[in-house]
C-alpha atoms as a PDB file:
ATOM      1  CA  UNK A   1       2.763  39.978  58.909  1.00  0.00           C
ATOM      2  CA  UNK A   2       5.881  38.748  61.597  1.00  0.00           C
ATOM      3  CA  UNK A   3       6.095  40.700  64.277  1.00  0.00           C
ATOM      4  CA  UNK A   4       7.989  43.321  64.227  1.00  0.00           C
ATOM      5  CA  UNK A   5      10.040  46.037  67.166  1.00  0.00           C
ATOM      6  CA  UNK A   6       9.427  49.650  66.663  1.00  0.00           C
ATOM      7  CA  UNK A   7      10.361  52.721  68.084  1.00  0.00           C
ATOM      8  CA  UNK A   8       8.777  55.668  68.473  1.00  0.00           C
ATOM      9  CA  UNK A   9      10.077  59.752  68.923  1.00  0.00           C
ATOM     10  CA  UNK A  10       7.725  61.829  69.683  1.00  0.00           C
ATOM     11  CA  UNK A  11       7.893  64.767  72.565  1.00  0.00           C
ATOM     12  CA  UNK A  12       4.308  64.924  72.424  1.00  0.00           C
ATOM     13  CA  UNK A  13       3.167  62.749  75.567  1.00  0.00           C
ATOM     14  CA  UNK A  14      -0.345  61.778  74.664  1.00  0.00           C
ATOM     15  CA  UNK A  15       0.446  60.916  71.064  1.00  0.00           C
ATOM     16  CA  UNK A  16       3.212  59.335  71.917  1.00  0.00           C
ATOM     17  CA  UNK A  17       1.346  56.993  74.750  1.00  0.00           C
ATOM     18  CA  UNK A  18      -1.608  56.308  72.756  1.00  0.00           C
ATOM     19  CA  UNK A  19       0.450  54.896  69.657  1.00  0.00           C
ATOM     20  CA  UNK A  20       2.644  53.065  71.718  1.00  0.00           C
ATOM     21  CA  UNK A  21       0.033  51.405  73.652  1.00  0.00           C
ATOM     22  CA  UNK A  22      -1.763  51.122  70.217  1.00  0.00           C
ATOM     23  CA  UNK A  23       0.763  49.530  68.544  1.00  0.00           C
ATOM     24  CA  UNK A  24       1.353  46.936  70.996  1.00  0.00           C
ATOM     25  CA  UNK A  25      -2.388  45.839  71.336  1.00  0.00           C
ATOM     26  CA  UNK A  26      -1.705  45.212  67.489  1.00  0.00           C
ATOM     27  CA  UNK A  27       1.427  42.750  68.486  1.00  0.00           C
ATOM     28  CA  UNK A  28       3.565  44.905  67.330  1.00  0.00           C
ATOM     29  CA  UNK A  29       6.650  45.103  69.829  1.00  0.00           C
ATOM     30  CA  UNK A  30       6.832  49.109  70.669  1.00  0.00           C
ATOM     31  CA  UNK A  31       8.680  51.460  72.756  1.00  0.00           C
ATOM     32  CA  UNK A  32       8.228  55.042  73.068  1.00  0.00           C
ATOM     33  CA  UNK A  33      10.659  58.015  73.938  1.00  0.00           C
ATOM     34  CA  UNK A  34      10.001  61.831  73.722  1.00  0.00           C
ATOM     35  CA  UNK A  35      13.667  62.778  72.306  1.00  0.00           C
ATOM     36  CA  UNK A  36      16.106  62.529  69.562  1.00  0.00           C
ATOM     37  CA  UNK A  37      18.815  61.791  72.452  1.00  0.00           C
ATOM     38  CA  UNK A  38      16.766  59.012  74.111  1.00  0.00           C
ATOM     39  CA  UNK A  39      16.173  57.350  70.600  1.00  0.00           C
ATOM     40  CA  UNK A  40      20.357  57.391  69.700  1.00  0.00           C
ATOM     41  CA  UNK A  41      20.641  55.847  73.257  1.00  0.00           C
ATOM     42  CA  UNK A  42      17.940  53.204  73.056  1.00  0.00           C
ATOM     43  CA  UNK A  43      19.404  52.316  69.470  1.00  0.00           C
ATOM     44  CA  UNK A  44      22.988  51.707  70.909  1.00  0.00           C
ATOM     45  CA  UNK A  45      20.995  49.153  73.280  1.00  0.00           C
ATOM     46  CA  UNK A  46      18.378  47.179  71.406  1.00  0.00           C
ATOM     47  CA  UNK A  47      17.486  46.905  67.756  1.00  0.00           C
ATOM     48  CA  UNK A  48      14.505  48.075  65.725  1.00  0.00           C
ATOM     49  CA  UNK A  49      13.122  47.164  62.457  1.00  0.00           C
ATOM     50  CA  UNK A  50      10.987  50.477  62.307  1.00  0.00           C
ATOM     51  CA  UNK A  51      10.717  54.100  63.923  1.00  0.00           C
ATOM     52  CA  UNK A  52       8.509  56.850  63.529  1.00  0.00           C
ATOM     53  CA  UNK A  53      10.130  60.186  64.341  1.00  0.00           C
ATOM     54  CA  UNK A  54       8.542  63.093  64.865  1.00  0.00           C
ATOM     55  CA  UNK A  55      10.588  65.705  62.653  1.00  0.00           C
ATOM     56  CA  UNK A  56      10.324  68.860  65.008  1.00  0.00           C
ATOM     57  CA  UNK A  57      11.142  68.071  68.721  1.00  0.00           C
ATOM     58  CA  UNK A  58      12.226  70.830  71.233  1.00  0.00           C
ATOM     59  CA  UNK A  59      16.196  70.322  72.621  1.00  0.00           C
ATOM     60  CA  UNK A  60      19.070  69.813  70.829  1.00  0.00           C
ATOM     61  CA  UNK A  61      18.435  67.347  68.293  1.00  0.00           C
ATOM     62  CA  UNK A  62      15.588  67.564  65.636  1.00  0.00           C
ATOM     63  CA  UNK A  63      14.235  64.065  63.820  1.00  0.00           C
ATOM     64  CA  UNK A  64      16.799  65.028  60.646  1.00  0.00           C
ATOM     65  CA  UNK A  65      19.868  65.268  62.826  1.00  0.00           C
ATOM     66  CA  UNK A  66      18.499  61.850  65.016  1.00  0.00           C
ATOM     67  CA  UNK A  67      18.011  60.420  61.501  1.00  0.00           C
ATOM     68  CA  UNK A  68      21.293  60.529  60.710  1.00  0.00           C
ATOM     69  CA  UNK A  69      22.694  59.438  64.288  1.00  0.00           C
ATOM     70  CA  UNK A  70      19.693  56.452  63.878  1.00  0.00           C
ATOM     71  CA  UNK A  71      21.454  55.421  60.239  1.00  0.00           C
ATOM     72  CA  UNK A  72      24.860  55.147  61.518  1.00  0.00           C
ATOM     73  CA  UNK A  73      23.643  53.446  64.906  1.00  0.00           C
ATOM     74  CA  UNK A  74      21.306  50.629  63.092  1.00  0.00           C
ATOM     75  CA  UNK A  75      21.723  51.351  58.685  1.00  0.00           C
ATOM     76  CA  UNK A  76      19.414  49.032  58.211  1.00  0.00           C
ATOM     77  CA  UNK A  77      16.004  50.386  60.480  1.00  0.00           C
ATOM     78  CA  UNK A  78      13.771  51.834  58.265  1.00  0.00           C
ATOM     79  CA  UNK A  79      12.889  55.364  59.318  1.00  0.00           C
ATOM     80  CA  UNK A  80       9.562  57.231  59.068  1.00  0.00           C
ATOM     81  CA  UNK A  81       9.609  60.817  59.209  1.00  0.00           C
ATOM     82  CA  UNK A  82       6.448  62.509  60.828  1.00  0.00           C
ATOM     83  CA  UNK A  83       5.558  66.104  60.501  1.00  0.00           C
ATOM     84  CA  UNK A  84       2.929  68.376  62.169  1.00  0.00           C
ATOM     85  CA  UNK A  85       4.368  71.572  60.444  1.00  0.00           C
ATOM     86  CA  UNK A  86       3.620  70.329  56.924  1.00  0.00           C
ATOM     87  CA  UNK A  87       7.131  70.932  56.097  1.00  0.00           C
ATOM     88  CA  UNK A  88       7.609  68.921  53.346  1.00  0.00           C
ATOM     89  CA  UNK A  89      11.245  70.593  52.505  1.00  0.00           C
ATOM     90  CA  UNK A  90      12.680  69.162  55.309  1.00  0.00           C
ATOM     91  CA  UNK A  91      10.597  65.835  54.854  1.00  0.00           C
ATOM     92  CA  UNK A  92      12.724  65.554  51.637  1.00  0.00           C
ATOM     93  CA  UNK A  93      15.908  66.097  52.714  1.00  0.00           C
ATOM     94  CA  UNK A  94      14.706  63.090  55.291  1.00  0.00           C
ATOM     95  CA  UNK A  95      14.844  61.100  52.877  1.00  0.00           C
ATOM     96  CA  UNK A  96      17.851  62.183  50.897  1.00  0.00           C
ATOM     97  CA  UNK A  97      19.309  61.244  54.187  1.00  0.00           C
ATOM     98  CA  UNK A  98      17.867  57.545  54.211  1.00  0.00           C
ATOM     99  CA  UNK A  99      14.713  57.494  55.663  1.00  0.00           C
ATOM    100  CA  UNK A 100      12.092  55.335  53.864  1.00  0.00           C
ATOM    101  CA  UNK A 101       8.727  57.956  54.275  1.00  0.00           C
ATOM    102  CA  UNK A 102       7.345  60.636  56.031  1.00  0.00           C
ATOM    103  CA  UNK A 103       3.812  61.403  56.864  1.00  0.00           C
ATOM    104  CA  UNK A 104       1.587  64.546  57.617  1.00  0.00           C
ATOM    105  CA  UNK A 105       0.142  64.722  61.103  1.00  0.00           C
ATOM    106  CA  UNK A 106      -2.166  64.020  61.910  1.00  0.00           C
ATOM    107  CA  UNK A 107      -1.389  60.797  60.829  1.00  0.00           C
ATOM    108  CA  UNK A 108      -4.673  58.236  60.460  1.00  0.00           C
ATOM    109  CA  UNK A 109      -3.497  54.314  62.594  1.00  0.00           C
ATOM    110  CA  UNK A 110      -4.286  52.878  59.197  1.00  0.00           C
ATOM    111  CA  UNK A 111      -2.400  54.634  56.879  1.00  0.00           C
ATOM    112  CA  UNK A 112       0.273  54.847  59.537  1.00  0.00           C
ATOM    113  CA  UNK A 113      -0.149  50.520  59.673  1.00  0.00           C
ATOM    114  CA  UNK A 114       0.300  50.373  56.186  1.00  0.00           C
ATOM    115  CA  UNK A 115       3.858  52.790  55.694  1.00  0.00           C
ATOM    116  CA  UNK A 116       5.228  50.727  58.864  1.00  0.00           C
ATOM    117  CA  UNK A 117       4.523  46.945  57.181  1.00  0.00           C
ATOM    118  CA  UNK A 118       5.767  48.567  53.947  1.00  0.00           C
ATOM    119  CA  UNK A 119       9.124  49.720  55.685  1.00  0.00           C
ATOM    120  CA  UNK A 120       9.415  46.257  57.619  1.00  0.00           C
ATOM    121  CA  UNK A 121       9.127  44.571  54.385  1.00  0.00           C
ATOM    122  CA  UNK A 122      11.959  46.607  53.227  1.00  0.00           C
ATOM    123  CA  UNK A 123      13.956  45.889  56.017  1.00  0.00           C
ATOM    124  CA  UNK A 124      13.357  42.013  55.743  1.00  0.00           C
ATOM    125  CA  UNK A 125      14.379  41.859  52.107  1.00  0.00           C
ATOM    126  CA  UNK A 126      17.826  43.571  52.916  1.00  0.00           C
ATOM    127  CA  UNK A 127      18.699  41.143  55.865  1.00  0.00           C
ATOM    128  CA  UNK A 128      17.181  38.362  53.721  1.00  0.00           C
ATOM    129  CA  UNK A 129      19.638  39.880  51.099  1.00  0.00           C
ATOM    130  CA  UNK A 130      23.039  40.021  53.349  1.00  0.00           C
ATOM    131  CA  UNK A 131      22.560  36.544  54.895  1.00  0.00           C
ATOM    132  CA  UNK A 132      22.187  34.830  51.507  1.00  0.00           C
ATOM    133  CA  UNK A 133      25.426  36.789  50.616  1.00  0.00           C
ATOM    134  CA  UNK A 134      26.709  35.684  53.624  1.00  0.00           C
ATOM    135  CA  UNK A 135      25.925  32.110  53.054  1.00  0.00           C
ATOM    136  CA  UNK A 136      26.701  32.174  49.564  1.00  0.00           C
ATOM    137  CA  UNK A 137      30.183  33.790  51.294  1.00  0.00           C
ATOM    138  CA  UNK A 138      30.762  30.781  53.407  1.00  0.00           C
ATOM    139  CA  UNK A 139      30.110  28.040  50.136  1.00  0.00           C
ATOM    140  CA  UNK A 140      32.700  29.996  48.330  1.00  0.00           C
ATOM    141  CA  UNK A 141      35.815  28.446  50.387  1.00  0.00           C
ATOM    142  CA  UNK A 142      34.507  25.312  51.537  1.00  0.00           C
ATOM    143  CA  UNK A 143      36.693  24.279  54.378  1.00  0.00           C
ATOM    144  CA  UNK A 144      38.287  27.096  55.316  1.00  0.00           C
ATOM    145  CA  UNK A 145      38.383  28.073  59.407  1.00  0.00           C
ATOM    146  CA  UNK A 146      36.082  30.571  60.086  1.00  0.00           C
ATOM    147  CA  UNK A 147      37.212  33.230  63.419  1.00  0.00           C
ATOM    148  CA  UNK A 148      35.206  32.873  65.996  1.00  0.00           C
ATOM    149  CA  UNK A 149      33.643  36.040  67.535  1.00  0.00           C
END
């Protein structure tokens, strides 16, 4: 599997630190933060393939309402949902809302592995998807001056 850059939301510490660190012995570029804010603000500053939200975090924005700050921010990360609360209503509406999964905490590394390559192959055949539309784009008007940006 290419490497890939995930985030992780969690506000609880140890979890949190312990998948991070984790994650990254498995070559898997990771950052942590413990709040829906810090993930929107992270988001606006680097790009992620994958993140794994916790779906009940203290303050003012739960994992739904980050999800749907996350979706406009980067459409194309694929979100999983985690849940401690086994509150599979909410889970749903998760991913009525875009995300691509959501798992029941505790959450086994392995099975957690497995959702995260499944959502980073996801993500890799959509951007595979818009740059051959984009190329394809481009052979359409042979020529033509492209704007530079």
């Amino acid at each position: 599997m290419d490497q890939f850059r995930a985030l992780i939301v969690d506000d609880e510490a140890d979890f949190l630190d312990t998948l991070v660190a984790r994650l990254n012995k498995r070559n898997i570029d990771t950052v942590g933060v413990k709040s829906g804010e810090e993930a929107i603000e992270i988001m606006k500053k680097k790009l992620f393939d994958v993140v794994v939200m916790d779906i009940k975090m203290p303050g003012g924005i739960d994992g739904i309402e980050a999800l749907r700050e996350v979706k406009k921010i980067q459409p194309l990360s694929e979100v999983l949902l985690l849940t401690g609360h086994g509150s599979v209503e909410t889970s749903i509406e998760g991913m009525k809302l875009g995300a691509f999964d959501y798992l029941l905490k505790p959450v086994k590394l392995e099975d957690l592995l497995i959702k995260m390559a499944e959502a980073f192959e996801k993500k890799n055949t959509h951007d595979q998807k818009i740059r051959a539309a984009r190329i394809k784009e481009l052979m359409r008007f042979p020529g033509r001056v492209l704007d530079e940006k």
